[in-house]
C-alpha atoms as a PDB file:
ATOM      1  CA  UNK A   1     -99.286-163.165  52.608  1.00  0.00           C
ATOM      2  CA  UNK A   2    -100.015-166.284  50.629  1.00  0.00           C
ATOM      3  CA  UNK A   3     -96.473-167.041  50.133  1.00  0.00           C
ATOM      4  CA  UNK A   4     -95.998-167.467  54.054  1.00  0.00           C
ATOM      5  CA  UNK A   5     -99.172-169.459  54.369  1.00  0.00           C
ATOM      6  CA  UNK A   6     -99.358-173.033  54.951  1.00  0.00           C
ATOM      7  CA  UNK A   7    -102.824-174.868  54.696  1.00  0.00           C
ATOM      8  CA  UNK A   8    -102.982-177.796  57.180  1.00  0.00           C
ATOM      9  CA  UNK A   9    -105.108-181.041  55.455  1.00  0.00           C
ATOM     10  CA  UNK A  10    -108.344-181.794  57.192  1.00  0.00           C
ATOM     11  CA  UNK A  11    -107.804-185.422  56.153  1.00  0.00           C
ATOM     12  CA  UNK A  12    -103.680-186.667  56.375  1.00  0.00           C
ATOM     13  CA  UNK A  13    -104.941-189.565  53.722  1.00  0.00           C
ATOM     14  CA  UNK A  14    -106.609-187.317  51.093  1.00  0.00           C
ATOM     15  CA  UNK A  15    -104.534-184.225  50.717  1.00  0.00           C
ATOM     16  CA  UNK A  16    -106.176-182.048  48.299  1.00  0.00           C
ATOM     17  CA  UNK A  17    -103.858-179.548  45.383  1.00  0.00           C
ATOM     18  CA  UNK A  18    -104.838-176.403  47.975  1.00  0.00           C
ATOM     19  CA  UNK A  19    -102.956-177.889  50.876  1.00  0.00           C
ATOM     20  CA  UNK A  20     -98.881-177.293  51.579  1.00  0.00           C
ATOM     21  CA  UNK A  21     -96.628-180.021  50.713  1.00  0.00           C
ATOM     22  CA  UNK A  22     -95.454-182.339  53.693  1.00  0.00           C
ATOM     23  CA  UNK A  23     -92.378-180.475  53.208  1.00  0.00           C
ATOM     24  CA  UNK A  24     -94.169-176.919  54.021  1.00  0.00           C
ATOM     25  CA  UNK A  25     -96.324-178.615  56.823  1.00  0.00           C
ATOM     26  CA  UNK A  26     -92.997-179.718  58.573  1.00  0.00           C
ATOM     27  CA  UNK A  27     -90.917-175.974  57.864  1.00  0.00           C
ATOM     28  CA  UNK A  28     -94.333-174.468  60.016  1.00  0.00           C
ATOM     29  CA  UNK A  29     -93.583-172.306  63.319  1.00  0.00           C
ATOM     30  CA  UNK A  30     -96.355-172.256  65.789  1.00  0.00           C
ATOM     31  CA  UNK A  31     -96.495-168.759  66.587  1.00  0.00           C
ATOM     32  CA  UNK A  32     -96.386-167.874  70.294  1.00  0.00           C
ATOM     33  CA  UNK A  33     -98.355-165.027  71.779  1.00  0.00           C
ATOM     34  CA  UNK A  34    -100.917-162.587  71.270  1.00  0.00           C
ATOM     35  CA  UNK A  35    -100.789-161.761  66.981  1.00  0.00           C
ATOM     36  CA  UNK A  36    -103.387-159.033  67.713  1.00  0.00           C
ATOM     37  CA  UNK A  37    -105.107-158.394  70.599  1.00  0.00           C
ATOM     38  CA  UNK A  38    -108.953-158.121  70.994  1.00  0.00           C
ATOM     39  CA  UNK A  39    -109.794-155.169  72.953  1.00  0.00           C
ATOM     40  CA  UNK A  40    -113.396-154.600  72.857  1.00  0.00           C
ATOM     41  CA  UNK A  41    -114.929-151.032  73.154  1.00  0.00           C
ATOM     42  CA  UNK A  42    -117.822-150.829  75.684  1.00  0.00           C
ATOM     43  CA  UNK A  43    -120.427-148.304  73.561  1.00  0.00           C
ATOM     44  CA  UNK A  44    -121.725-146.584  76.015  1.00  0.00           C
ATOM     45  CA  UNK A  45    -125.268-144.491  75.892  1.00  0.00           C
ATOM     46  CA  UNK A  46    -125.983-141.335  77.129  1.00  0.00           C
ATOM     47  CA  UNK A  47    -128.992-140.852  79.373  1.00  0.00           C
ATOM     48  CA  UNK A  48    -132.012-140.015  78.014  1.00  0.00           C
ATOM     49  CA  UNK A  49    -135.369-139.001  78.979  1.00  0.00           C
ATOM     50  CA  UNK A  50    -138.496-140.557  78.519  1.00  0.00           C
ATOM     51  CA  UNK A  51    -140.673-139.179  75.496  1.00  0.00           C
ATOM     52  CA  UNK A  52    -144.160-138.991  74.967  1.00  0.00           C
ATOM     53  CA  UNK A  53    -144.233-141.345  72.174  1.00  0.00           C
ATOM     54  CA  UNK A  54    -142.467-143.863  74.235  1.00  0.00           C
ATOM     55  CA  UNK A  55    -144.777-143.164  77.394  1.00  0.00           C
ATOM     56  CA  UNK A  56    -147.815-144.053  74.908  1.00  0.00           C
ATOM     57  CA  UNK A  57    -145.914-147.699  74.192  1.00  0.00           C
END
């Protein structure tokens, strides 16, 4: 994957060795739409009763 990516400089003036080459930087494709969707799971507890131990609290 590091052959496809292309590290934007935080500072245009001081381009560090790390970053892509202008050349890269101008080649880049802003990719459009979802990559991978978040889908969150809701956990979900099952009901419980009260125990002693937790009555005492």
């Amino acid at each position: 994957y590091k052959s496809k990516l292309i590290l934007f400089p935080l500072k245009t003036a001081k381009p560090k060795k790390t970053d892509s080459t202008p050349q890269e930087i101008a080649l880049a494709q802003q990719m459009k739409g979802v990559a991978m969707p978040h889908i969150p799971k809701a956990r979900k507890e099952k009901a419980r009763g009260i125990s002693k131990r937790q009555k005492k609290y």
